[in-house]
Protein backbone atom coordinates (compact mmCIF):
# COMPACT_ATOMS: atom_id res chain seq x y z
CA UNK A 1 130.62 161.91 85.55
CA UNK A 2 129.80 158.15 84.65
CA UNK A 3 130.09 155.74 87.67
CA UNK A 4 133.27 153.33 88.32
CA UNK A 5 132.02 150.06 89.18
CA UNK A 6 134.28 147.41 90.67
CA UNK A 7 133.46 143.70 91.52
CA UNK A 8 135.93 141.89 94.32
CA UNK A 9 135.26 138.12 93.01
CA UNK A 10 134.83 136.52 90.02
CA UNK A 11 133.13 133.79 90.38
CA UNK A 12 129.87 132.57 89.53
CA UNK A 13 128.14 135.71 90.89
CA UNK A 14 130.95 138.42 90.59
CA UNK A 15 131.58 137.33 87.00
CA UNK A 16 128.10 137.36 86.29
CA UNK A 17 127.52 140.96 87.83
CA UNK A 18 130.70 142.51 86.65
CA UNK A 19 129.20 141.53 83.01
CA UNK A 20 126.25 142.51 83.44
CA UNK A 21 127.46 146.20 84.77
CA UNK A 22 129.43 146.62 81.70
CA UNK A 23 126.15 145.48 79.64
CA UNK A 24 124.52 148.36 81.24
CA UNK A 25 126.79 150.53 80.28
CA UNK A 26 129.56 150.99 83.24
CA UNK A 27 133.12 150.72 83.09
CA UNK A 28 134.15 147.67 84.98
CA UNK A 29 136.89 146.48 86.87
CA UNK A 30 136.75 142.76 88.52
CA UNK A 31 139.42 141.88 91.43
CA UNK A 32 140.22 138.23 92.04
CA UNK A 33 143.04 136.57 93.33
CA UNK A 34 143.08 133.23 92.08
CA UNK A 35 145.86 134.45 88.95
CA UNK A 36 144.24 131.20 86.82
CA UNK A 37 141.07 132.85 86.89
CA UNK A 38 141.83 136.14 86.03
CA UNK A 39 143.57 135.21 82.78
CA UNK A 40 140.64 132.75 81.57
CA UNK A 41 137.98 135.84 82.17
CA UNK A 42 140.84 137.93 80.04
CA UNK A 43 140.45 135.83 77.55
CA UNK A 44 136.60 135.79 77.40
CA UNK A 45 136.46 132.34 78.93
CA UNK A 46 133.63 131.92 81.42
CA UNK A 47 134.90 130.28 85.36
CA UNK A 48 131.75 128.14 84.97
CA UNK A 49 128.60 126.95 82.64
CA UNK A 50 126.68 129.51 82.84
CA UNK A 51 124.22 130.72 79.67
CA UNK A 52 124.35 133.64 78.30
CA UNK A 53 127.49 135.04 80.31
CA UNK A 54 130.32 133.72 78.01
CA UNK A 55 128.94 136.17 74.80
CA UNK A 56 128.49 138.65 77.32
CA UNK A 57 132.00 138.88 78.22
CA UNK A 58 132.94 138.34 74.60
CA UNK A 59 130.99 141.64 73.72
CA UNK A 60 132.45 143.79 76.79
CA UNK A 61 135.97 142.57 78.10
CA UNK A 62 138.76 145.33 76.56
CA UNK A 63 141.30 143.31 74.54
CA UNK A 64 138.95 141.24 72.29
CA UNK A 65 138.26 142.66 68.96
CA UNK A 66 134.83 144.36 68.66
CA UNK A 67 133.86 144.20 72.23
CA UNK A 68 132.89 147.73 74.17
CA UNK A 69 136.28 147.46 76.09
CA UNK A 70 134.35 148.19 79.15
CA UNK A 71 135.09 145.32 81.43
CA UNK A 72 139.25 144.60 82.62
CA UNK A 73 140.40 142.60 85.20
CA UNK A 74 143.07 142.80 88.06
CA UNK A 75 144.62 141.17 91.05
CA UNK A 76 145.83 144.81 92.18
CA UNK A 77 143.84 146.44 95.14
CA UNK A 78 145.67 149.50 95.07
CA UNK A 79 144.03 149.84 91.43
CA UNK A 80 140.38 148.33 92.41
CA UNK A 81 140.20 151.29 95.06
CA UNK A 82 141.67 154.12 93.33
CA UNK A 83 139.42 152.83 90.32
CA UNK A 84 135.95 152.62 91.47
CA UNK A 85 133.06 154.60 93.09
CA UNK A 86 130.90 151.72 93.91
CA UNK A 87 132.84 148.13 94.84
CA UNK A 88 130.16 144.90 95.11
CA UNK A 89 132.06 142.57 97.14
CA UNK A 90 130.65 139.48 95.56
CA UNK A 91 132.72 136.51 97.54
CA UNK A 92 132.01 133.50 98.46
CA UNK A 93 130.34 132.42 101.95
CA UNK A 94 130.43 128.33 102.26
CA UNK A 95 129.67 126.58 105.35
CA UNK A 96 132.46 126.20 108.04
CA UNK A 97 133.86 122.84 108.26
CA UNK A 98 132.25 120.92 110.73
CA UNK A 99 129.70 123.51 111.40
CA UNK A 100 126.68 125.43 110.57
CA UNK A 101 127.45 128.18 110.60
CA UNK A 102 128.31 130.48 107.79
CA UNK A 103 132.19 130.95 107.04
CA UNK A 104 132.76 134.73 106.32
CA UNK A 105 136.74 134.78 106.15
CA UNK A 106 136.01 135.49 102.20
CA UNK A 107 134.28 138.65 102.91
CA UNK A 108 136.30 140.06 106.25
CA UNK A 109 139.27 139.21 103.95
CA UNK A 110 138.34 141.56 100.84
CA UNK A 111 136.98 144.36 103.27
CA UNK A 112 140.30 144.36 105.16
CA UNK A 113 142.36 144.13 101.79
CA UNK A 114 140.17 146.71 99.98
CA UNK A 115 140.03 149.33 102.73
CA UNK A 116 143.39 150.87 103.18
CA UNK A 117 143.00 151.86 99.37
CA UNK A 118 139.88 153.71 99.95
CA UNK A 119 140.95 157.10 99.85
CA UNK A 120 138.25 159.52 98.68
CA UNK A 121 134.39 159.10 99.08
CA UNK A 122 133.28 155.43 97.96
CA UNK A 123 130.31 153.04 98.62
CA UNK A 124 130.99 149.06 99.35
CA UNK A 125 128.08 147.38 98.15
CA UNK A 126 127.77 143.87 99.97
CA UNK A 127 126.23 141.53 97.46
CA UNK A 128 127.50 137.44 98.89
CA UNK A 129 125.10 135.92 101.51
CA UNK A 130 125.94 136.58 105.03
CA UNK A 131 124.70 135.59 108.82
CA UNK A 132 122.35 138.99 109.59
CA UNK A 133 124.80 141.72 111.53
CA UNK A 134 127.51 141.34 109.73
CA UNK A 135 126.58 144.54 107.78
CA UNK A 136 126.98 146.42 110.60
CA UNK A 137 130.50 144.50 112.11
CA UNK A 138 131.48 145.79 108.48
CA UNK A 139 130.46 149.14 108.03
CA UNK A 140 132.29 150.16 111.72
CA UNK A 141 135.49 147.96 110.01
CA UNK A 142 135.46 150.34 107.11
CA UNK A 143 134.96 153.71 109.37
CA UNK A 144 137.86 152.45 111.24
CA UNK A 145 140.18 151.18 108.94
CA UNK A 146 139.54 153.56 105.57
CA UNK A 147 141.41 156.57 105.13
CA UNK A 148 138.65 158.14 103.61
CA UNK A 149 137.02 157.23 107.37
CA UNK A 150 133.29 158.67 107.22
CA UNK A 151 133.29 158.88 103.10
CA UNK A 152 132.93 155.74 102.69
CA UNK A 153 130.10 153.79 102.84
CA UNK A 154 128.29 150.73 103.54
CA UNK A 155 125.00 148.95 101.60
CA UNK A 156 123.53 145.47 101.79
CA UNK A 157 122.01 144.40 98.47
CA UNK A 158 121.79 140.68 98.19
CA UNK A 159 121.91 138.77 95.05
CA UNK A 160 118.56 136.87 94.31
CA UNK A 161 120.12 134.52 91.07
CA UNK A 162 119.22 131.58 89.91
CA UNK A 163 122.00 129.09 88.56
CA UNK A 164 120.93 128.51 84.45
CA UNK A 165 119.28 132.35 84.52
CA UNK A 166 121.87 134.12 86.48
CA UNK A 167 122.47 136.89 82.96
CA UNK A 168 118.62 137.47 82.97
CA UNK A 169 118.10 137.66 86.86
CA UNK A 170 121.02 140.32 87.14
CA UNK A 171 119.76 142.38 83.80
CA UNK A 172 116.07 142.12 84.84
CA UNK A 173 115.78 141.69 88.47
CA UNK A 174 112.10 140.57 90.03
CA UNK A 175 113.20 142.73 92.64
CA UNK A 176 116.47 144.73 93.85
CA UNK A 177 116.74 144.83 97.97
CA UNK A 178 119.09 147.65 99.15
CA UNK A 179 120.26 148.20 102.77
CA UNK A 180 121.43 151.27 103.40
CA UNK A 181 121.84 154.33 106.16
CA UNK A 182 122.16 157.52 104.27
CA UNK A 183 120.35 159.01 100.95
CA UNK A 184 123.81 159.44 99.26
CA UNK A 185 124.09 155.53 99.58
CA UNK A 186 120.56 155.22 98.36
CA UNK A 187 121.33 157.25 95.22
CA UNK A 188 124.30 155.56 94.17
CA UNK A 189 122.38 152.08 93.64
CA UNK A 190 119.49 154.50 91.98
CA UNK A 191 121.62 155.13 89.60
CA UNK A 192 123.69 151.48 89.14
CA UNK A 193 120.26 149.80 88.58
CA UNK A 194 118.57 153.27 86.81
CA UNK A 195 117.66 150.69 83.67
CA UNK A 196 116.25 147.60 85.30
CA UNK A 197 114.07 150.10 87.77
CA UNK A 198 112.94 152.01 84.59
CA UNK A 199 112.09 148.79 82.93
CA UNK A 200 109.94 148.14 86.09
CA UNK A 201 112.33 146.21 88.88
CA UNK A 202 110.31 146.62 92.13
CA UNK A 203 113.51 149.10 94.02
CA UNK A 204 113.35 148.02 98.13
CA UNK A 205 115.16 150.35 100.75
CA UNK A 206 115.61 148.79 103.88
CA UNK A 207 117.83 148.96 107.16
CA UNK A 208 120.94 146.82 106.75
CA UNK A 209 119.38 143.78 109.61
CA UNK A 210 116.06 143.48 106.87
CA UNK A 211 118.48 143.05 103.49
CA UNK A 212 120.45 140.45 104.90
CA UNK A 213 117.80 138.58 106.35
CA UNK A 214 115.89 138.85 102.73
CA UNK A 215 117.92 136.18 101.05
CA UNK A 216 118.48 133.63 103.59
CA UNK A 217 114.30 134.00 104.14
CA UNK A 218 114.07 133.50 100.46
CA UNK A 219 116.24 130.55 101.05
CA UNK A 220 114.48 129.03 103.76
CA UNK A 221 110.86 129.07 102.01
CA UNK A 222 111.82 127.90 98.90
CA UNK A 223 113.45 124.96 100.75
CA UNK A 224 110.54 124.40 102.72
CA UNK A 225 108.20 123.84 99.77
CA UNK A 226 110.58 121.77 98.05
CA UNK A 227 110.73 119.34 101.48
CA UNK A 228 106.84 119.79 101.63
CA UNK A 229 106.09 118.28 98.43
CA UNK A 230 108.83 115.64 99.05
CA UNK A 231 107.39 114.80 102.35
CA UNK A 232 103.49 114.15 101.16
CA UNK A 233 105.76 112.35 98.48
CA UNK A 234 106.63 109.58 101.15
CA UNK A 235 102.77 109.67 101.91
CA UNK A 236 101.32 108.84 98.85
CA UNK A 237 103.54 106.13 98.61
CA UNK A 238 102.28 105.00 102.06
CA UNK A 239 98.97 105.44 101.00
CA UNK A 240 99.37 104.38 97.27
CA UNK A 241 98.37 108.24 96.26
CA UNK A 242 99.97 109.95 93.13
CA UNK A 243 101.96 113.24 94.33
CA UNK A 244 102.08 114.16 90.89
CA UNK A 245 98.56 115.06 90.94
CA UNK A 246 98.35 116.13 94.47
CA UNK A 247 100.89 118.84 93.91
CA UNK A 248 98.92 120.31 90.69
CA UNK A 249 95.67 120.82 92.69
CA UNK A 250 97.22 122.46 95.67
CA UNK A 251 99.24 124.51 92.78
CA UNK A 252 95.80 125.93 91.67
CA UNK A 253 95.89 127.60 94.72
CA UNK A 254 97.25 130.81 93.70
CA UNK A 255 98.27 131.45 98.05
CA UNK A 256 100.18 127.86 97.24
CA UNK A 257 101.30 128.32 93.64
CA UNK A 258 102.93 125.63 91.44
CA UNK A 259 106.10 126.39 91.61
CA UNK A 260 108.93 124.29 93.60
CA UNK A 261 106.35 121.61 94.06
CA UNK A 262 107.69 118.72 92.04
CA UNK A 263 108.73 115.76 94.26
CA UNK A 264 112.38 114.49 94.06
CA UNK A 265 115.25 113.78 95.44
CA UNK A 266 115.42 117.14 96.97
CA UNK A 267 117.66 120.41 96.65
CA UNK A 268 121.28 120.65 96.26
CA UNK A 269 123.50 123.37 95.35
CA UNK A 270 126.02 126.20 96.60
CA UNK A 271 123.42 127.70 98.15
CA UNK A 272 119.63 126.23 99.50
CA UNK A 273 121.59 123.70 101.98
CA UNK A 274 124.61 125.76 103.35
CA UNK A 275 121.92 129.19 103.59
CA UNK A 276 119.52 127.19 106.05
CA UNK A 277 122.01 125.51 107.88
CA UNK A 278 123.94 129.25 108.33
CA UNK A 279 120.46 130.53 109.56
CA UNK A 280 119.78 128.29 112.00
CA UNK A 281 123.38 128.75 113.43
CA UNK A 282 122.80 132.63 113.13
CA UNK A 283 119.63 132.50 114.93
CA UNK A 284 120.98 130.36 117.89
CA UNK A 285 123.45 133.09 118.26
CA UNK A 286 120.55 135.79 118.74
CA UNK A 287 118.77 133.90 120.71
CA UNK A 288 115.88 132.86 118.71
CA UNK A 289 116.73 129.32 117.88
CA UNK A 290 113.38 128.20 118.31
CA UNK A 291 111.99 130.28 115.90
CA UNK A 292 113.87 128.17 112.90
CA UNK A 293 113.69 124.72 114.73
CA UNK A 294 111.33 123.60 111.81
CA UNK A 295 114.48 123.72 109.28
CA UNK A 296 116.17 121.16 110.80
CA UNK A 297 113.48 119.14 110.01
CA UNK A 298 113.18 120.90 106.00
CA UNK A 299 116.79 119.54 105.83
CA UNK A 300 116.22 116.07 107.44
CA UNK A 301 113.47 115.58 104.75
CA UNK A 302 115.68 116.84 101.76
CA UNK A 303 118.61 114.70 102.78
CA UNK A 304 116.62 111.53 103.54
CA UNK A 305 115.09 111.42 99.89
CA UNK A 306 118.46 110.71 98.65
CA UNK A 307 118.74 107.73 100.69
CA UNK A 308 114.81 106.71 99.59
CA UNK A 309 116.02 106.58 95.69
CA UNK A 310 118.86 104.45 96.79
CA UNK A 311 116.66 102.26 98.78
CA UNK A 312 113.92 102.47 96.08
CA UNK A 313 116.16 101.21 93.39
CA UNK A 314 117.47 98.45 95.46
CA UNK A 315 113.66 97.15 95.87
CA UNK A 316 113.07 97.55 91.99
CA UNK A 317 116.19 95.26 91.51
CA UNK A 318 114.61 92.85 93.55
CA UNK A 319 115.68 93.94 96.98
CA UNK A 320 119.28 92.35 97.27
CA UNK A 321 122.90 93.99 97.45
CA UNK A 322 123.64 95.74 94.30
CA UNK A 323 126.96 93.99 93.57
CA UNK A 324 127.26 93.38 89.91
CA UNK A 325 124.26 95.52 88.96
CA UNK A 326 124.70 97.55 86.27
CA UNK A 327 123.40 101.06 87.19
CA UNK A 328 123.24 103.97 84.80
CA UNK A 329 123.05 107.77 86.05
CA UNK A 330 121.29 110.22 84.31
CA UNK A 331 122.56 113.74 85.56
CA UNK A 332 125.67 115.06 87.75
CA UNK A 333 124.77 118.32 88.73
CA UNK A 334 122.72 119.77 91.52
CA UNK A 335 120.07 121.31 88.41
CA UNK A 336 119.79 121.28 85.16
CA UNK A 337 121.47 124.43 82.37
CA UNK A 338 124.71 124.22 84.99
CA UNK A 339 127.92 122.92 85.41
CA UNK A 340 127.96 122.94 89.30
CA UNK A 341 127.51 119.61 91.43
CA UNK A 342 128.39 121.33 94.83
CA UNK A 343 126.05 119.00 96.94
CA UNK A 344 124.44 117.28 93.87
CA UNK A 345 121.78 114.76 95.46
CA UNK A 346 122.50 113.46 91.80
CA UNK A 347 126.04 112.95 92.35
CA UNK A 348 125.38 111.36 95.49
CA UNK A 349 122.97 109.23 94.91
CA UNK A 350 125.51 107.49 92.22
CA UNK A 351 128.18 107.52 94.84
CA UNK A 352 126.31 105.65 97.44
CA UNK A 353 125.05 102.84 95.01
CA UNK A 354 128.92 102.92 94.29
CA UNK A 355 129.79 102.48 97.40
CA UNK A 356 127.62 99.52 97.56
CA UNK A 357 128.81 97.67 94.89
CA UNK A 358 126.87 98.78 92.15
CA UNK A 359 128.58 99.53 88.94
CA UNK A 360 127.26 102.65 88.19
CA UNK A 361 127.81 105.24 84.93
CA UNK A 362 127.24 109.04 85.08
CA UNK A 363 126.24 111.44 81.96
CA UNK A 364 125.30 114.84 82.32
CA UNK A 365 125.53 117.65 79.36
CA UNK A 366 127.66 119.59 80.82
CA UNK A 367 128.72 118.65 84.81
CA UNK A 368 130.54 116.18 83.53
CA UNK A 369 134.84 117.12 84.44
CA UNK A 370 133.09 118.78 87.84
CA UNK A 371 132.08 115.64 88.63
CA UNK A 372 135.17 113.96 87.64
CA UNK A 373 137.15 115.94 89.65
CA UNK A 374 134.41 115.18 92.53
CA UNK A 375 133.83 111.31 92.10
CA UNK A 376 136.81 110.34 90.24
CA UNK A 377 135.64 106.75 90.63
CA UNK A 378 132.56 106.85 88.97
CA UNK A 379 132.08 105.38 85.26
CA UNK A 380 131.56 107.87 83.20
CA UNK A 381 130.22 108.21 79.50
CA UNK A 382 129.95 110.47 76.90
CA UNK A 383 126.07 110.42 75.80
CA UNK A 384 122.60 108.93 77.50
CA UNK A 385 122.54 106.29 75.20
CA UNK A 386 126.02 105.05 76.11
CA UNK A 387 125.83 105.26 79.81
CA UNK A 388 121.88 103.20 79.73
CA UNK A 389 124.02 100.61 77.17
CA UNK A 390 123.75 97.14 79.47
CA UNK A 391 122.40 99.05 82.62
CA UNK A 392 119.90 96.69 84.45
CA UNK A 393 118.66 99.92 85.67
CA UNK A 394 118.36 103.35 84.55
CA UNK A 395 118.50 106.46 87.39
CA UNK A 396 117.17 109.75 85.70
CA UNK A 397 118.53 112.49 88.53
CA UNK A 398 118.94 116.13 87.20
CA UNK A 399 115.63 117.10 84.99
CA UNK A 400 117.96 118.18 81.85
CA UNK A 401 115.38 118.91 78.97
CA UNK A 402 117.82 116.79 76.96
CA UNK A 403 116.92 113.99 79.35
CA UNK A 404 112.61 114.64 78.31
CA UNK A 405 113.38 114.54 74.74
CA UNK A 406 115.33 110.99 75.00
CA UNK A 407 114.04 108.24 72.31
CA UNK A 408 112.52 105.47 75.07
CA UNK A 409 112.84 103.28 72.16
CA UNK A 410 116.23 103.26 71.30
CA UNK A 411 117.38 103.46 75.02
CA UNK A 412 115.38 100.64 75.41
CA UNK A 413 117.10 98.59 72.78
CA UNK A 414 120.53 99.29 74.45
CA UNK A 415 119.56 98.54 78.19
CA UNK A 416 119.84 94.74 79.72
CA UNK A 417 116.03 95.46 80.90
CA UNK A 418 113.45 98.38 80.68
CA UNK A 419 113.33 99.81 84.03
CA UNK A 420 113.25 103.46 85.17
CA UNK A 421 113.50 105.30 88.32
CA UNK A 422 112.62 109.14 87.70
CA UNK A 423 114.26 111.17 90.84
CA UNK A 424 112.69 114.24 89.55
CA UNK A 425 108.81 113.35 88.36
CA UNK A 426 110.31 115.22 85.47
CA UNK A 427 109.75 112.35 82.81
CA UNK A 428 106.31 111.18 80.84
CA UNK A 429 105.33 108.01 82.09
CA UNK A 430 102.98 107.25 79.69
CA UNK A 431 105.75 108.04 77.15
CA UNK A 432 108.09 105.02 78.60
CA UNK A 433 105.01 102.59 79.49
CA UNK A 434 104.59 103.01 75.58
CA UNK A 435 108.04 101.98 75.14
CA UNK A 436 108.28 99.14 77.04
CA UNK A 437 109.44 100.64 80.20
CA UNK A 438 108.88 99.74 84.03
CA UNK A 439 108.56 103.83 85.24
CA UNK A 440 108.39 104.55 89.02
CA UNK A 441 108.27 108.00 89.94
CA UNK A 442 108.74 109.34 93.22
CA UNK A 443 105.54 108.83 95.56
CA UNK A 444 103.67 107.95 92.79
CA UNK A 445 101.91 104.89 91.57
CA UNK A 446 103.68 101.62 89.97
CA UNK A 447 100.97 101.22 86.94
C-alpha cells in the first residue's frame, strides 16, 4: 500500500516539501495552525515568493480543477495522525530573544501535539534545524508519550534548500542525510525519496548526533567563505588590491572553488546568521566552545560590512552627515528570486542611512510589502528607475538579475549625479564607467 505522507508546517519549507511529496506521487496532508495560512495554500496561493512552488500547488492541491487532488490541508491533529505513515515536522527554529541559542518551542510543541494521535506504527521524520541532541530528547518524548509507544519512530533528515531553488533542491536533492536507529526507519525514507535516489541523489545513513550536526556544519562553512572573501575585501582596500580578481584566482583552485566568494555586504537570511549563532550556543553547552570560537569572529566580519557600505557611502558623498541626501536602495531582501528580508543586510543598510538623516528609497522585485511591513518608514517606489529619480547616490544591495540588466543610461539621466556603490560586486563596472558613472565596488579599485 502507497505511503501517507504528512507535513506539520507550512511554511517556506513545509509548503515546499508537502508539494513536492505530492509531485512525487504521495498523498499529502499539511498541518498548520495559523487558520490564514491554511486557507491561502487551499486556494493554491503560495505563504511566500518562492519559484516554481505556486504551479506546483496549482497542479496537486484537491479542490482546484485539473490538479492530481493529492495534496489537502488541515488544522486537525487527530486527522494528521490517523492520516499518515511518515510525518516531516518541518517548523520553524528562530533564535531565542536575547540569546544564541536556538528556540525549539516550535518543534517540542508539534511533537507533544502530534503524539497522543499516534496510534499504530508511524515514523516522525525531523526535517527544521535543531541544536545536535535534540533528536534523541525527542525520540524518548515520543516512546513515552505515543500510544503506539515502541511503533513509532524517530529520523533526522535535515533540509539542505536554498531560498529561489527550494522546488528543485527538494525534487533533486545534491544529497539526502538520514538519521536513523532501525532498518524499518531506514526503509521508509528509501522509499519517500525512491525517485530522486534513482535519478542519482547521493542517500547518507547516519546516527541521529551526525544528521543534525550536517546542516548547521553546512551552515557554518558556507558562512565562513562568505566572511573570508569579505575580510581580504577590507584588505585590498587597505592595500589598493582588486578582490574581484583575487577571489577568481583562488576560485581556480578546485580545493577553494568559486563559489560563495563574491565580496559584499555579507549574508542575511532565516537561516546562515541564527544557525551559527545556535551552534556556538550548542557547543558551549557540550563543552566544546572552543572548538567554534572562530564563528564569532565569521559573524563579526559579516555584520561589520554593513556598517563599511554605510560608512563607504558617506565618504563618496563627501564625508559629511547625510541629512538631505537623497539616497536610493536597490534591493530589500536578504537574496535575490525571494520575497524574504529576515535579516536583510539590504534592508539594513537603508535603515541606518535612515536613521541618519538620509532620505533614502527602497525597490526590490518582489520584497517589497515584507519590507513595508519591516521598515514602514522607508520611501518606497515602484521601479529602479523611479527610486534612482533625484538620488545623489545610488546603493545597489541584493544582486537581482533585473538589477545587471538596468539601462546605465537612462538611470543616469534620472539621477541628481552618476554615482554608484555596488554592495554585491555583482554589477559591470566597465558597463557604468561607459555611462557616465562613478562605480565603487567593494574592496576594489576607484578607476
Amino acid at each position: 500500500m502507497a505511503l501517507k505522507i504528512t507535513v506539520i508546517g507550512t511554511g517556506y519549507l513545509g509548503a515546499t516539501h508537502a508539494a513536492a511529496m505530492a509531485e512525487l506521487g504521495f498523498e499529502v496532508l499539511g498541518l498548520d495552525v495559523v487558520p490564514e495560512k491554511i486557507e491561502k495554500l487551499r486556494r493554491g496561493e503560495v505563504p511566500m515568493y518562492e519559484p516554481g512552488l505556486e504551479e506546483l500547488l496549482h497542479k496537486h492541491v484537491a479542490g482546484i480543477e485539473g490538479s492530481s487532488g493529492r495534496l489537502r490541508f488541515t488544522m486537525d491533529w487527530a486527522e494528521a495522525g490517523e492520516f499518515g505513515d511518515v510525518h516531516f515536522v518541518c517548523v520553524n527554529t528562530p533564535q531565542r530573544h536575547g540569546e544564541y541559542a536556538c528556540d525549539m518551542s516550535y518543534v517540542d510543541s508539534a511533537i507533544a501535539s502530534l503524539a497522543p494521535h499516534l496510534k499504530g506504527p508511524a515514523l516522525v521524520v525531523g526535517k527544521s534545524t535543531v541544536p545536535v541532541g535534540s533528536a534523541d530528547r525527542l525520540a524518548a518524548y515520543l516512546a513515552e508519550h505515543a500510544p503506539a509507544g515502541a511503533d513509532v519512530e524517530l529520523a533526522w533528515n535535515p533540509e539542505f534548500l536554498r531560498e529561489g531553488f527550494a522546488v528543485e533542491d527538494t525534487l533533486h536533492p545534491d544529497r539526502l542525510v538520514v538519521g536513523v536507529r532501525g532498518e524499518r526507519a531506514e526503509k521508509l525514507l528509501r522509499e519517500v525519496y525512491a525517485t530522486p535516489v534513482a535519478e542519482g541523489s547521493p542517500f547518507m545513513v547516519t546516527d541521529f548526533a551526525t544528521a543534525e550536526l550536517v546542516k548547521t556544519s553546512a551552515n557554518s562553512f558556507l558562512a565562513t567563505k562568505i566572511s573570508f572573501i569579505n575580510a581580504m575585501a577590507e584588505v585590498c582596500e587597505a592595500a589598493d588590491g582588486d578582490v574581484a580578481k583575487l577571489a577568481e584566482a583562488i576560485g581556480y583552485d578546485d580545493r577553494i572553488g568559486k563559489k560563495f566568494l563574491r565580496a559584499g555586504i555579507g549574508f542575511g537570511g532565516g537561516c546562515l546568521p541564527k544557525d551559527i549563532r545556535a551552534f556556538m550556543a550548542r557547543a558551549g553547552e557540550l563543552g566544546a566552545d572552543q572548538a567554534l570560537t572562530f564563528l564569532r569572529e565569521i559573524d563579526s566580519i559579516n555584520m561589520r560590512q554593513r556598517g563599511r557600505m554605510v560608512e563607504l557611502t558617506r565618504q563618496e558623498l563627501g564625508g559629511g552627515a547625510f541629512l538631505g541626501k537623497r539616497v536610493a536602495v536597490l534591493g530589500a531582501t536578504f537574496k535575490p528570486d525571494s520575497d524574504d528580508v529576515r535579516d536583510s543586510p539590504a534592508l539594513n543598510v537603508a535603515g541606518q542611512i535612515h536613521l541618519q538623516g538620509g532620505q533614502v528609497t527602497v525597490y526590490d522585485p518582489k520584497g517589497m510589502d515584507n519590507a513595508r511591513s519591516l521598515f514602514p518608514t522607508l520611501g518606497y517606489a515602484d521601479s529602479a528607475l523611479e527610486a534612482v529619480r533625484g538620488a545623489d547616490v545610488v546603493l545597489h544591495l541584493t544582486e537581482w538579475r533585473e538589477f545587471r540588466e538596468l539601462d546605465a543610461q537612462a538611470l543616469g539621466e534620472a539621477a541628481a549625479q552618476r554615482l554608484i556603490l555596488d554592495g554585491r560586486n555583482a554589477l559591470d563596472p566597465e558597463v557604468w564607467r561607459k555611462a557616465g558613472w562613478r562605480y565603487r565596488g567593494m574592496g576594489r579599485p576607484t578607476a
